[in-house]
Each structure stands twice: as C-alpha cells, then as structure tokens.
PDB file of N, CA and C in Angstrom:
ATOM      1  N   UNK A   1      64.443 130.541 124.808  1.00  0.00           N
ATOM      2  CA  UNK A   1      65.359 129.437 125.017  1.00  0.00           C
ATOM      3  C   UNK A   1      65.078 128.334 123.986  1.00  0.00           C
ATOM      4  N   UNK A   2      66.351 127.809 123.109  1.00  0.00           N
ATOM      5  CA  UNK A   2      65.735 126.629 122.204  1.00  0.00           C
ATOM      6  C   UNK A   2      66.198 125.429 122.704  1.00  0.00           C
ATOM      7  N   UNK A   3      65.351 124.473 122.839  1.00  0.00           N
ATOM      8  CA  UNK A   3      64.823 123.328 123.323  1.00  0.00           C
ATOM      9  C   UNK A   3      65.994 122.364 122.161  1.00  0.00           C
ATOM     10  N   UNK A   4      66.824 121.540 122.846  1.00  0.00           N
ATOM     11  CA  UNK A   4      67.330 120.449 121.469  1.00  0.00           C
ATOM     12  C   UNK A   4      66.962 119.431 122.279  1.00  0.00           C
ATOM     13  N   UNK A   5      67.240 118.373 121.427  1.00  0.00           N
ATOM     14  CA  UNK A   5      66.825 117.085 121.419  1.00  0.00           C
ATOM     15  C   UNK A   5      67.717 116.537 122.503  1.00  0.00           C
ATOM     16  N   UNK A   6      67.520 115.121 122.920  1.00  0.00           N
ATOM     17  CA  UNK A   6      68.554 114.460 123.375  1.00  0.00           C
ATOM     18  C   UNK A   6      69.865 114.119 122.457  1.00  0.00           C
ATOM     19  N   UNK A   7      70.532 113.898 122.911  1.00  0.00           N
ATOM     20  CA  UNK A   7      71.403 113.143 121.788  1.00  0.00           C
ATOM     21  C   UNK A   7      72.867 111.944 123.231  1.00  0.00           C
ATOM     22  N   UNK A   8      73.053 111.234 122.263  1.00  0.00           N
ATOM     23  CA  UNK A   8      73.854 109.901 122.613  1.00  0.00           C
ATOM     24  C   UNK A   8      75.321 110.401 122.098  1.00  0.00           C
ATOM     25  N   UNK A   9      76.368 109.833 122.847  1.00  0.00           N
ATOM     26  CA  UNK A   9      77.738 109.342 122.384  1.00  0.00           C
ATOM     27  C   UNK A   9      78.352 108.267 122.032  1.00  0.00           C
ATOM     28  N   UNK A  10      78.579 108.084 121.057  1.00  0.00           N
ATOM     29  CA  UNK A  10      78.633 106.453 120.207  1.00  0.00           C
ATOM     30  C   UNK A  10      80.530 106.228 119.979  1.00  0.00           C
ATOM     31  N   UNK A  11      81.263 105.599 120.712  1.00  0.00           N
ATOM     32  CA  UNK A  11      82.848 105.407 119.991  1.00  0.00           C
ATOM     33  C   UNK A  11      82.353 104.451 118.513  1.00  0.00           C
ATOM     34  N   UNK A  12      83.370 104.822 117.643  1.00  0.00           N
ATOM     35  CA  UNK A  12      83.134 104.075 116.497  1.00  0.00           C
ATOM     36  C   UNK A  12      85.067 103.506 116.408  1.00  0.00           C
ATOM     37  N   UNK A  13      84.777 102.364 115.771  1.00  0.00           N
ATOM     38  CA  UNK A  13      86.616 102.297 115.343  1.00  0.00           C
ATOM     39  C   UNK A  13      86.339 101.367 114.086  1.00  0.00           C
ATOM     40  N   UNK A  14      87.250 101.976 113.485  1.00  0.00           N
ATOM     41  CA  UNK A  14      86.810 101.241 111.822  1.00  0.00           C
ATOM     42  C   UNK A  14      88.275 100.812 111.455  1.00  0.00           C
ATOM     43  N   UNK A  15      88.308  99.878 110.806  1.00  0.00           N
ATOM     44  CA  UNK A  15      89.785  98.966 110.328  1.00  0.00           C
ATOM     45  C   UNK A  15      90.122  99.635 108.979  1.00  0.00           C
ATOM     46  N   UNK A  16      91.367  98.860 108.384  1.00  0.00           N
ATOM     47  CA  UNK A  16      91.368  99.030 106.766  1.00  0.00           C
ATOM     48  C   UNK A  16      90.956 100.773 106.140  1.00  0.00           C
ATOM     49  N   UNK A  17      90.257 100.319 105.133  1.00  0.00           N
ATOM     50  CA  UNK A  17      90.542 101.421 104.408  1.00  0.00           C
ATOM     51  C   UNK A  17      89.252 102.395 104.614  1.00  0.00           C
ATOM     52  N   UNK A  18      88.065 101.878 105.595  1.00  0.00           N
ATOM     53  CA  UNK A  18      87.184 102.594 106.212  1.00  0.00           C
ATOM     54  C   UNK A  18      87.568 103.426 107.225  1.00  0.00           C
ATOM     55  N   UNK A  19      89.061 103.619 107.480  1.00  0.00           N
ATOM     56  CA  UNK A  19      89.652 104.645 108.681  1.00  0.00           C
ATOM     57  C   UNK A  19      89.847 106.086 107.650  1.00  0.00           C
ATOM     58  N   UNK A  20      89.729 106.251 106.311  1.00  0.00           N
ATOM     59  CA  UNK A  20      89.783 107.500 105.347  1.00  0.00           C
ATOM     60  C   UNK A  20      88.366 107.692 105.572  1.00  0.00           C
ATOM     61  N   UNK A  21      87.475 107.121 105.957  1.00  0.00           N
ATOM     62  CA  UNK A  21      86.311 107.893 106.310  1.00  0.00           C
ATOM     63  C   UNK A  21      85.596 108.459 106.744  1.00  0.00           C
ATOM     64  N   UNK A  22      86.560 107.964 107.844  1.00  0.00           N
ATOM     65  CA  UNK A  22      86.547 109.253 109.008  1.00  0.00           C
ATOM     66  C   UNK A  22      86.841 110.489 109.466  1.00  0.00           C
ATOM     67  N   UNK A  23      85.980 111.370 109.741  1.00  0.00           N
ATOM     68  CA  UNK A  23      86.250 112.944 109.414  1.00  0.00           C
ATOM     69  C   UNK A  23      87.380 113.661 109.999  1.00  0.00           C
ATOM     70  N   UNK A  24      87.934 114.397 110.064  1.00  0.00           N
ATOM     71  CA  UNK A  24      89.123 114.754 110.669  1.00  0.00           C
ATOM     72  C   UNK A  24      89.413 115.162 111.836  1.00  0.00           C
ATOM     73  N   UNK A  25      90.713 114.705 112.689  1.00  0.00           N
ATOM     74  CA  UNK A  25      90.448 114.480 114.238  1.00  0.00           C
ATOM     75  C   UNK A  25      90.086 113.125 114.945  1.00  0.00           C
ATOM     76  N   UNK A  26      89.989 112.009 113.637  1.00  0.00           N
ATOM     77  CA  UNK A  26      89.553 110.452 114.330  1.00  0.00           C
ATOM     78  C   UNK A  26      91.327 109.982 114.556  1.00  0.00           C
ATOM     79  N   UNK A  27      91.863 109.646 115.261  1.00  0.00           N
ATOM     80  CA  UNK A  27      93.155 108.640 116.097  1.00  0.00           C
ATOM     81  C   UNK A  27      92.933 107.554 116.179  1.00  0.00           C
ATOM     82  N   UNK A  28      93.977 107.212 114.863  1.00  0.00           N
ATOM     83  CA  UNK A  28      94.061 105.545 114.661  1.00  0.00           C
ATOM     84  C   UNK A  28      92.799 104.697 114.600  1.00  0.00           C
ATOM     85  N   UNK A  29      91.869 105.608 113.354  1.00  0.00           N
ATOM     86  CA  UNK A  29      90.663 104.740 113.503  1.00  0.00           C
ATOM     87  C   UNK A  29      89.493 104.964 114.457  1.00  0.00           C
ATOM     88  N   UNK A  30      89.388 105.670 115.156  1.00  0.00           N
ATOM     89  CA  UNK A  30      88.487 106.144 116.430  1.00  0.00           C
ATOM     90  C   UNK A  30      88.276 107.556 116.711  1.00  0.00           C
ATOM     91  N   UNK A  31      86.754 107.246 116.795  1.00  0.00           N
ATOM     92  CA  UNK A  31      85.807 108.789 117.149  1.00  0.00           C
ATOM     93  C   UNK A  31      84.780 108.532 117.412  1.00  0.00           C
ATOM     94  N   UNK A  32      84.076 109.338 118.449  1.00  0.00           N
ATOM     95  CA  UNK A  32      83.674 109.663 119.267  1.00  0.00           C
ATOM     96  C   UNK A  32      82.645 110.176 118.539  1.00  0.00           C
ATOM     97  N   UNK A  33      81.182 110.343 118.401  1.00  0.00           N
ATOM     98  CA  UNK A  33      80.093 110.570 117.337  1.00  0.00           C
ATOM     99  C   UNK A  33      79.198 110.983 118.427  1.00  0.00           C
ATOM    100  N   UNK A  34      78.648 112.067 118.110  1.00  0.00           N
ATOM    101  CA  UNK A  34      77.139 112.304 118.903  1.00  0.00           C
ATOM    102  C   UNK A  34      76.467 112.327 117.711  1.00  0.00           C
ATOM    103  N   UNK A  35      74.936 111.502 118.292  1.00  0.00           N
ATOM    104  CA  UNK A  35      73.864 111.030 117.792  1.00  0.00           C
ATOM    105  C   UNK A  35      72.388 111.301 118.292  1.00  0.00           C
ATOM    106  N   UNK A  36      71.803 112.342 117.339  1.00  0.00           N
ATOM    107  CA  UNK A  36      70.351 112.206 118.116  1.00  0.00           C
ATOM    108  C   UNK A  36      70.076 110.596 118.574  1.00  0.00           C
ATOM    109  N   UNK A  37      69.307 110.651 120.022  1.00  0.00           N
ATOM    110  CA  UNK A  37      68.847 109.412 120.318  1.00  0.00           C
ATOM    111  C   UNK A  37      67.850 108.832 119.525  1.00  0.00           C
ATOM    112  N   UNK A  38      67.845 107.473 119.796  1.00  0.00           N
ATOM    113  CA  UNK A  38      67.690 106.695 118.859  1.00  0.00           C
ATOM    114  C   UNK A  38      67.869 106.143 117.493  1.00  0.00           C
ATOM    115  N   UNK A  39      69.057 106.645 117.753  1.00  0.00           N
ATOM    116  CA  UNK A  39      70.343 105.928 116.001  1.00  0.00           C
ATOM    117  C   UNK A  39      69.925 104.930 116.161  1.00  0.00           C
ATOM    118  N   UNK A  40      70.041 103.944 115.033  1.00  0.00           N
ATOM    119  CA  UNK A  40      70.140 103.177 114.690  1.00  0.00           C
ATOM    120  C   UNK A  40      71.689 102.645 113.766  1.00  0.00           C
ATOM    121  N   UNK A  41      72.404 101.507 113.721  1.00  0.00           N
ATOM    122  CA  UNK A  41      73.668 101.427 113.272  1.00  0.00           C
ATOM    123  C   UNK A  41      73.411 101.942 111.648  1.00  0.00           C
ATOM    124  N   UNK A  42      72.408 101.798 110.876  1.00  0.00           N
ATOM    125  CA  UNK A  42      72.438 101.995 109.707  1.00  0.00           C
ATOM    126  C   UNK A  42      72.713 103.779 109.644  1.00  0.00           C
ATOM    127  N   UNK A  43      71.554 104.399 110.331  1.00  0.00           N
ATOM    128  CA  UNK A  43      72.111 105.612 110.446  1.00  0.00           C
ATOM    129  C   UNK A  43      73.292 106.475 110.561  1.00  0.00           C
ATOM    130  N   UNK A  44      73.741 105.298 111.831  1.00  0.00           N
ATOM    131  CA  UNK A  44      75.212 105.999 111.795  1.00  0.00           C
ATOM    132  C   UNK A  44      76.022 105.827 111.353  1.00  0.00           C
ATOM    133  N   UNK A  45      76.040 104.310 110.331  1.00  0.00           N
ATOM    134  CA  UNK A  45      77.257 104.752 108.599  1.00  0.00           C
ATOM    135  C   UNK A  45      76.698 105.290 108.100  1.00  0.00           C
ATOM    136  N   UNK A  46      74.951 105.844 107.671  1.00  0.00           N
ATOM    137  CA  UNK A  46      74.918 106.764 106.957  1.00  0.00           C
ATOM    138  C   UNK A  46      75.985 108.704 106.805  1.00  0.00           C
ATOM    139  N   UNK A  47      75.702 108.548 108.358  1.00  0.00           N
ATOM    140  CA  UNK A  47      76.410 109.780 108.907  1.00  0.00           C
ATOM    141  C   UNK A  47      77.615 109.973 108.889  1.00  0.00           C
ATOM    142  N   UNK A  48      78.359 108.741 109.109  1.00  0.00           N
ATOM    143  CA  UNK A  48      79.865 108.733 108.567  1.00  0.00           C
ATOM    144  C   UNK A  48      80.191 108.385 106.785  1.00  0.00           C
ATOM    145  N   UNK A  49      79.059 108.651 106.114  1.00  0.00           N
ATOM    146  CA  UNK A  49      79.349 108.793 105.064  1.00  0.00           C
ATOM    147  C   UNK A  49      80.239 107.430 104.530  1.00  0.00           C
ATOM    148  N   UNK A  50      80.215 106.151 104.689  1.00  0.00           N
ATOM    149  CA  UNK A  50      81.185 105.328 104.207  1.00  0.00           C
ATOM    150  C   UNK A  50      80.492 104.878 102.935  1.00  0.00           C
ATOM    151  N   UNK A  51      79.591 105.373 102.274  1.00  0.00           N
ATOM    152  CA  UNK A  51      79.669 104.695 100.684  1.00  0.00           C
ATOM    153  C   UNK A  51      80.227 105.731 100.192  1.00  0.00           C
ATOM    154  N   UNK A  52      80.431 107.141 100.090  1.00  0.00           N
ATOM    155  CA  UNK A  52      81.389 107.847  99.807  1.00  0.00           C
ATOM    156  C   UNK A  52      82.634 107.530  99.479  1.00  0.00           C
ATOM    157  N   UNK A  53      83.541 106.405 100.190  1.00  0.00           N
ATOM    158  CA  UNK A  53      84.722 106.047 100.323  1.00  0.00           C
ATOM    159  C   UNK A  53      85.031 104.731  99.888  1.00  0.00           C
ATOM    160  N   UNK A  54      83.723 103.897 100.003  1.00  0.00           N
ATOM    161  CA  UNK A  54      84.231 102.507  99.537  1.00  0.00           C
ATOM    162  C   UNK A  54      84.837 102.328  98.065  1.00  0.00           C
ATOM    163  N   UNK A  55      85.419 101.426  98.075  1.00  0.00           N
ATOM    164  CA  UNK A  55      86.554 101.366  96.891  1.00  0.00           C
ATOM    165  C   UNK A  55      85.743 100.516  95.321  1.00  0.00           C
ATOM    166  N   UNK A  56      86.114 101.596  94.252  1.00  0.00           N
ATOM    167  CA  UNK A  56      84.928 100.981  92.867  1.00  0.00           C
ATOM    168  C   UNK A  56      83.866 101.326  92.927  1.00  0.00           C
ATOM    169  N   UNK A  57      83.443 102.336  93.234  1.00  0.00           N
ATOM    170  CA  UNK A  57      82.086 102.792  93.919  1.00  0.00           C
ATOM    171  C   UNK A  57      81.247 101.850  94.250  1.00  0.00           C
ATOM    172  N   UNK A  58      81.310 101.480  95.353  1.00  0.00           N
ATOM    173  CA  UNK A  58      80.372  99.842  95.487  1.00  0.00           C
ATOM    174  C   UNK A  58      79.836 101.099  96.807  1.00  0.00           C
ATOM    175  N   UNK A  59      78.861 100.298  96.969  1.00  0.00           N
ATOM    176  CA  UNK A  59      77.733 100.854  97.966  1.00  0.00           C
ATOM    177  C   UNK A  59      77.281  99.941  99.014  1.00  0.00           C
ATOM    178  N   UNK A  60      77.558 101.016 100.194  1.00  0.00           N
ATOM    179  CA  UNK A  60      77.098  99.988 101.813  1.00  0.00           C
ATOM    180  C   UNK A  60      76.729  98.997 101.902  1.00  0.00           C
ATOM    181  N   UNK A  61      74.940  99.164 101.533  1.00  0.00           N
ATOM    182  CA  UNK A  61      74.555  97.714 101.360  1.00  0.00           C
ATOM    183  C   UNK A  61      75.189  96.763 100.530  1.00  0.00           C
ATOM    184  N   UNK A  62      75.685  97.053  99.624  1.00  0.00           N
ATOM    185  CA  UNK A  62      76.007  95.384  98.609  1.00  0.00           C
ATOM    186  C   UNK A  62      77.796  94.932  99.663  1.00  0.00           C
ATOM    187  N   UNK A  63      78.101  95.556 100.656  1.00  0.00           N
ATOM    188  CA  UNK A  63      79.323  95.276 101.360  1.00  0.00           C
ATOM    189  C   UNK A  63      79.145  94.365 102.396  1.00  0.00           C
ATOM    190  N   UNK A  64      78.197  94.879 103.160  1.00  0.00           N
ATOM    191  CA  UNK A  64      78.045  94.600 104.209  1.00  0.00           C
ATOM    192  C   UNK A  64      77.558  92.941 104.648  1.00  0.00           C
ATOM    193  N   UNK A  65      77.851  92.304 103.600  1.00  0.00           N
ATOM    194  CA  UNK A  65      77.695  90.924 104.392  1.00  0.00           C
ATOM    195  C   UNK A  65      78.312  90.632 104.642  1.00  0.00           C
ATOM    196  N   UNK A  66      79.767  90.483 103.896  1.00  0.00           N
ATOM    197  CA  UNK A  66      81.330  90.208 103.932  1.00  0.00           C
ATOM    198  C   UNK A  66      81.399  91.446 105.554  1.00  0.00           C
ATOM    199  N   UNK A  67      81.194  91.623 105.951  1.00  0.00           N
ATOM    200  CA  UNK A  67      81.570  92.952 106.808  1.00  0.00           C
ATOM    201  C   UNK A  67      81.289  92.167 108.217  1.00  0.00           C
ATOM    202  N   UNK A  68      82.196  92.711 109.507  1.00  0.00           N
ATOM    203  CA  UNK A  68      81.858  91.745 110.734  1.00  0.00           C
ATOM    204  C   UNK A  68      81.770  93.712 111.172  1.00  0.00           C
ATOM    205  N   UNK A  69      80.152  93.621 112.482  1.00  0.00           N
ATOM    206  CA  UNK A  69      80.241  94.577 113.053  1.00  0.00           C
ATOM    207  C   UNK A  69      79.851  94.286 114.281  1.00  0.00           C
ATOM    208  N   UNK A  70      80.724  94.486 115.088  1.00  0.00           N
ATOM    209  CA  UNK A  70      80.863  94.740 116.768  1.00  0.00           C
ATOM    210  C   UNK A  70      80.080  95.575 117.300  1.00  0.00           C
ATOM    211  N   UNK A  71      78.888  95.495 118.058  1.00  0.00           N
ATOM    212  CA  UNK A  71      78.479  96.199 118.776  1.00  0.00           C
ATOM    213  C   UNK A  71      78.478  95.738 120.106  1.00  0.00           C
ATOM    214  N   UNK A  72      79.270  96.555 121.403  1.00  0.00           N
ATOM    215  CA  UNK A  72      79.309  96.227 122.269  1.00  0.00           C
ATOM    216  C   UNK A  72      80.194  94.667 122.763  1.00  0.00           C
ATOM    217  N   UNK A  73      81.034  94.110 121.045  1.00  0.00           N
ATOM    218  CA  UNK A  73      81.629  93.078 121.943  1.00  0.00           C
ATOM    219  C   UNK A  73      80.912  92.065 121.284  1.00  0.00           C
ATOM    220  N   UNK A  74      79.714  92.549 120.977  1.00  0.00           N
ATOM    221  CA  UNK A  74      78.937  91.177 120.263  1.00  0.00           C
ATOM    222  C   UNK A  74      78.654  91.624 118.840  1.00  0.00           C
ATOM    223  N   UNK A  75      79.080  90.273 118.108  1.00  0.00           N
ATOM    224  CA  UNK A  75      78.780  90.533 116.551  1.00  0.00           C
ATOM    225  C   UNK A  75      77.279  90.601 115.872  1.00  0.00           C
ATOM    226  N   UNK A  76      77.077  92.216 115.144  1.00  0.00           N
ATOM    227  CA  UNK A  76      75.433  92.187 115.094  1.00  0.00           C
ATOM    228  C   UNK A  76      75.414  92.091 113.361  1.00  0.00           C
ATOM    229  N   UNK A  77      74.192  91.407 113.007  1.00  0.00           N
ATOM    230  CA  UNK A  77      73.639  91.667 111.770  1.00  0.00           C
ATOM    231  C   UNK A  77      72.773  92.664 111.023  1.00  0.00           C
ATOM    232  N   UNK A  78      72.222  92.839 112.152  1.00  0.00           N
ATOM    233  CA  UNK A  78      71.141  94.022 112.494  1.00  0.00           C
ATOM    234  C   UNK A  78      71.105  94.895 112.050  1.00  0.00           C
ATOM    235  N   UNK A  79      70.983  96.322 111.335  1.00  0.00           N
ATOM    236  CA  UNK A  79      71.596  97.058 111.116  1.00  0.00           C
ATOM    237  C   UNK A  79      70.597  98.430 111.699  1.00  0.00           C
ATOM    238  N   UNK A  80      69.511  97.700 111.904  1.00  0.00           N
ATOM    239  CA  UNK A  80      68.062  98.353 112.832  1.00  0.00           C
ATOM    240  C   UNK A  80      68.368  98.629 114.493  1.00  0.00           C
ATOM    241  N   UNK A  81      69.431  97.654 115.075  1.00  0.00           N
ATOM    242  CA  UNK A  81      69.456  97.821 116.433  1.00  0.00           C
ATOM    243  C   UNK A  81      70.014  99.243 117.104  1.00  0.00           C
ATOM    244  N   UNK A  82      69.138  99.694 117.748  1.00  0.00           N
ATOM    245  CA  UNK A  82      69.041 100.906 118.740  1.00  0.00           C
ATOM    246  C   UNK A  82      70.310 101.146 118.875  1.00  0.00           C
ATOM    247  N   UNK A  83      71.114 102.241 119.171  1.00  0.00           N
ATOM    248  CA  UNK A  83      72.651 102.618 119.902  1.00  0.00           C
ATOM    249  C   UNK A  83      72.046 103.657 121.107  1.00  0.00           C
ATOM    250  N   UNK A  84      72.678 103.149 121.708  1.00  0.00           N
ATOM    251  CA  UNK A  84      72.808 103.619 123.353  1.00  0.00           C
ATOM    252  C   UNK A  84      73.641 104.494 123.881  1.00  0.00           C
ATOM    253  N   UNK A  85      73.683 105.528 124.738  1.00  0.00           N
ATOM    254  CA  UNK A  85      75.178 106.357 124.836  1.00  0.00           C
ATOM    255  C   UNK A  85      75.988 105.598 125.756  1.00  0.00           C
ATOM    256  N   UNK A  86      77.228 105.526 125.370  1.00  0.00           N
ATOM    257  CA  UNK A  86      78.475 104.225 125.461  1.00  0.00           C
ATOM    258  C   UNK A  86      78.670 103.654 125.109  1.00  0.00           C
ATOM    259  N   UNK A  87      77.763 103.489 123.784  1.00  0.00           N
ATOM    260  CA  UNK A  87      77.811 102.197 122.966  1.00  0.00           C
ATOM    261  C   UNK A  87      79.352 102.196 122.392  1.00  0.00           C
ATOM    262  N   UNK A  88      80.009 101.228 121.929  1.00  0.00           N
ATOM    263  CA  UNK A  88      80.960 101.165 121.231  1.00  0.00           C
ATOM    264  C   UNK A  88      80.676  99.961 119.733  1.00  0.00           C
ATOM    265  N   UNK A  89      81.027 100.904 118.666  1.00  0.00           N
ATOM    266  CA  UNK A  89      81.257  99.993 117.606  1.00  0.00           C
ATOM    267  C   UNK A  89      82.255  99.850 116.627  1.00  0.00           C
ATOM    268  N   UNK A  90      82.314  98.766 116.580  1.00  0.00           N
ATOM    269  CA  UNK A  90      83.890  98.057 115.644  1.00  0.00           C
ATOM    270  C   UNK A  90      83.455  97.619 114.230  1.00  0.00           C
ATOM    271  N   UNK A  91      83.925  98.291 113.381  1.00  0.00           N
ATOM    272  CA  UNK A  91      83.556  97.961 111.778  1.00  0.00           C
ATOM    273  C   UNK A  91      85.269  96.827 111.233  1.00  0.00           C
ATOM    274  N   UNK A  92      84.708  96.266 111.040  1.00  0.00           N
ATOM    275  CA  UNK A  92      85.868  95.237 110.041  1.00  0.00           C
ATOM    276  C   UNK A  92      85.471  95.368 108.565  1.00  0.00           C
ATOM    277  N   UNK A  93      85.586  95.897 107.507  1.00  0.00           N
ATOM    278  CA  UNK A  93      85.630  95.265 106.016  1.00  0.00           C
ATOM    279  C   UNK A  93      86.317  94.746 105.558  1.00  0.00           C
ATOM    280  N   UNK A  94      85.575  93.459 104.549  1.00  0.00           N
ATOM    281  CA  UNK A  94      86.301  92.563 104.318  1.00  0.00           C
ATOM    282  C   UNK A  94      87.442  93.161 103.274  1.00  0.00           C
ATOM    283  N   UNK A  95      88.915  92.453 103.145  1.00  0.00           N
ATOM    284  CA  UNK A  95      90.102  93.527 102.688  1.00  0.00           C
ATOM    285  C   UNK A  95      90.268  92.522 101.774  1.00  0.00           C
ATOM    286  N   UNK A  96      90.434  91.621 101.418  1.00  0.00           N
ATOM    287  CA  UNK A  96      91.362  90.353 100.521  1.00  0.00           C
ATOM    288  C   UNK A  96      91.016  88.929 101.137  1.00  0.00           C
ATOM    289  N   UNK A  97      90.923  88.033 100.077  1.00  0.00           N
ATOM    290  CA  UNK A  97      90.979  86.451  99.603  1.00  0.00           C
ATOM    291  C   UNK A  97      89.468  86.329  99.278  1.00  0.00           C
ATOM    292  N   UNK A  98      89.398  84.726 100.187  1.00  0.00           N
ATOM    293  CA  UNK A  98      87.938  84.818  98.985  1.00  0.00           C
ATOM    294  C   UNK A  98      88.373  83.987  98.400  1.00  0.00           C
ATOM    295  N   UNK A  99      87.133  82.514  97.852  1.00  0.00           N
ATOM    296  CA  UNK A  99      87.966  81.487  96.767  1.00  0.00           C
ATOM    297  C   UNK A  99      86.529  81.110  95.793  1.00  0.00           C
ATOM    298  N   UNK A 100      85.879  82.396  95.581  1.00  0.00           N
ATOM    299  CA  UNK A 100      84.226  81.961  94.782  1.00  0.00           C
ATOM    300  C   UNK A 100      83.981  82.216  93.533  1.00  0.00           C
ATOM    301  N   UNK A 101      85.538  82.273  92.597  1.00  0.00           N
ATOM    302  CA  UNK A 101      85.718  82.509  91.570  1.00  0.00           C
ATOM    303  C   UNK A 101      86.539  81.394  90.614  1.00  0.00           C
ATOM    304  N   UNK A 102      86.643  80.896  89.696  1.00  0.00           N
ATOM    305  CA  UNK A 102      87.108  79.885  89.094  1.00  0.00           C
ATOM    306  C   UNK A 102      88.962  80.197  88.859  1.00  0.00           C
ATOM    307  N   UNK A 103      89.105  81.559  88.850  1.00  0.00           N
ATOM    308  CA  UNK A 103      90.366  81.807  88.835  1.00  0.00           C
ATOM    309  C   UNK A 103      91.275  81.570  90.060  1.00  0.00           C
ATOM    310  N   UNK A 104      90.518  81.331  91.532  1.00  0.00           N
ATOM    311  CA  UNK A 104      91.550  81.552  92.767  1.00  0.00           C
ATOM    312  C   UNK A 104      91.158  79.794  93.692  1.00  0.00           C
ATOM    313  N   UNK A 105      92.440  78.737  93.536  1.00  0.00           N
ATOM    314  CA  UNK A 105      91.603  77.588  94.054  1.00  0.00           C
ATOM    315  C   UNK A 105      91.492  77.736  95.674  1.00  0.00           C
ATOM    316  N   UNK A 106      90.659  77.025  96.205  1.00  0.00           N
ATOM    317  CA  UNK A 106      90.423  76.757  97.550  1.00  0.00           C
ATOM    318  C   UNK A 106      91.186  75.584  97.952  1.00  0.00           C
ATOM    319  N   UNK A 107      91.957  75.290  99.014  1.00  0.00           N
ATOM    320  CA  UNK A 107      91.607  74.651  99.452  1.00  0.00           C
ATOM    321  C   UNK A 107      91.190  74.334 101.160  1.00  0.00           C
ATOM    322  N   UNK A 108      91.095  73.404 101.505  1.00  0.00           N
ATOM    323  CA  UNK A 108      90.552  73.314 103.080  1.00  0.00           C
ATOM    324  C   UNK A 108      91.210  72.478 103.638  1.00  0.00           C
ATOM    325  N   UNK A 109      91.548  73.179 104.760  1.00  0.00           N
ATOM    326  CA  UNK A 109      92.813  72.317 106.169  1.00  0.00           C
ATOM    327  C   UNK A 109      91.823  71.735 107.122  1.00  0.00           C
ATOM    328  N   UNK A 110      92.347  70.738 107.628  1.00  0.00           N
ATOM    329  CA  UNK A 110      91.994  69.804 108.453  1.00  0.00           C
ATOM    330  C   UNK A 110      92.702  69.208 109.374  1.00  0.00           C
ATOM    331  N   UNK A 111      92.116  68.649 110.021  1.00  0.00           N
ATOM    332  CA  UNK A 111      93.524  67.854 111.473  1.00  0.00           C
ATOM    333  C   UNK A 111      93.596  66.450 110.200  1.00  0.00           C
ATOM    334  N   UNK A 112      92.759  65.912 109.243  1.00  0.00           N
ATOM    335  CA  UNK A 112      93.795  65.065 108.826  1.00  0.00           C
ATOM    336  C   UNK A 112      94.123  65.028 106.959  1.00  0.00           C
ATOM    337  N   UNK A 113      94.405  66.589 106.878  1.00  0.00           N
ATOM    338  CA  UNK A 113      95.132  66.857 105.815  1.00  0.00           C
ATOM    339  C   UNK A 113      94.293  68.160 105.287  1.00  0.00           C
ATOM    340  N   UNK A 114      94.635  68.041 104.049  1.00  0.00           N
ATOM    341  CA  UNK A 114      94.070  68.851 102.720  1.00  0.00           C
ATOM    342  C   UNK A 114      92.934  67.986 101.845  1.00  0.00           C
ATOM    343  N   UNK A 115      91.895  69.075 102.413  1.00  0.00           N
ATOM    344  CA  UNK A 115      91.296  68.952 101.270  1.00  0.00           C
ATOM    345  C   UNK A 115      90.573  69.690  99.693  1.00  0.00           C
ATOM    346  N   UNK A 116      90.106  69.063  98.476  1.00  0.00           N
ATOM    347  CA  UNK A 116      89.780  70.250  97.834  1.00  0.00           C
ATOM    348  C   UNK A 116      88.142  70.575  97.613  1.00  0.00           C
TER     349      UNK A 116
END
C-alpha cells in the first residue's frame, strides 16, 4: 500500500491577464488547487506557474508589490503565510496608470480642489 502525503484544497481567483495562467478547466478566473500541506502562498504561484505568463518577461518577485493579494478576505504581504484547506485566494495585478514617470502628470483630488 503507498502511503501519500496529506494534501489541502486552496480556491485561487486571479483578475486581468493572470486568468491565461491558469491551467485548463479554471471558470472565469477560478480553480480549485490541491496542495501538499503546508503551502505556502509563494509556492503556490510557483505552481501556477505565473512568471511564465507575466507580460515583458518580468518576473514574480519584481511584480508583486504593485500586486494586492487576498487571503481569506484579508490583504497579505506575506508571501511565507501557511494555506489551510478552504483557504481562498484573490490575486489582483496591477493593469494600468501610475504617475512615477516624468512623462504621465499626477494630479491629486481633494474635498477642496486639485492639487499638483
């Protein structure tokens, strides 16, 4: 008889253009991932392969600050924190704007006007 490991069920739902990275069979962005226990979130974009897909070949880490990730509802930085089976996680990448370049001006709204 062979002995396997535990393993976890993780929902994932990814926005934008991180929904092509998902393997085939994900609906509207969402799938369902088993994970030996004790994933960690870094692991499991490793496993979904998303530097594969990011756009200009840019790579996970140099993305992910601009990036908001949902775990459970709450926004984590973490990328070390444990996943649990039921966990649910929500990937946002950042898609457009941005004003940290000399070519695109900023400006900033206020209750008493514009400012620059």
């Amino acid at each position: 008889m062979v002995k396997t490991s535990p393993s976890i069920l993780v929902t994932v739902q990814v926005f934008a253009y991180l929904r092509d990275c998902l393997p085939a069979g994900a609906e509207r962005g969402r799938i369902v991932v088993e994970l030996p226990e004790y994933t960690d979130l870094q692991a499991l974009f490793d496993r979904l392969g998303f530097d594969r897909c990011l756009p200009g070949g840019r790579r996970l880490v140099d993305e992910l600050d601009s990036w908001q990730v949902s775990l459970n509802g709450e926004f984590v930085m973490d990328l070390l924190r444990e996943l649990h089976s039921g966990d649910q996680v929500l990937v946002f990448p950042h898609i457009a704007g941005g004003c940290d370049t000399e070519d695109v001006p900023c400006l900033l709204i206020n209750d008493g006007g514009i400012l620059e």
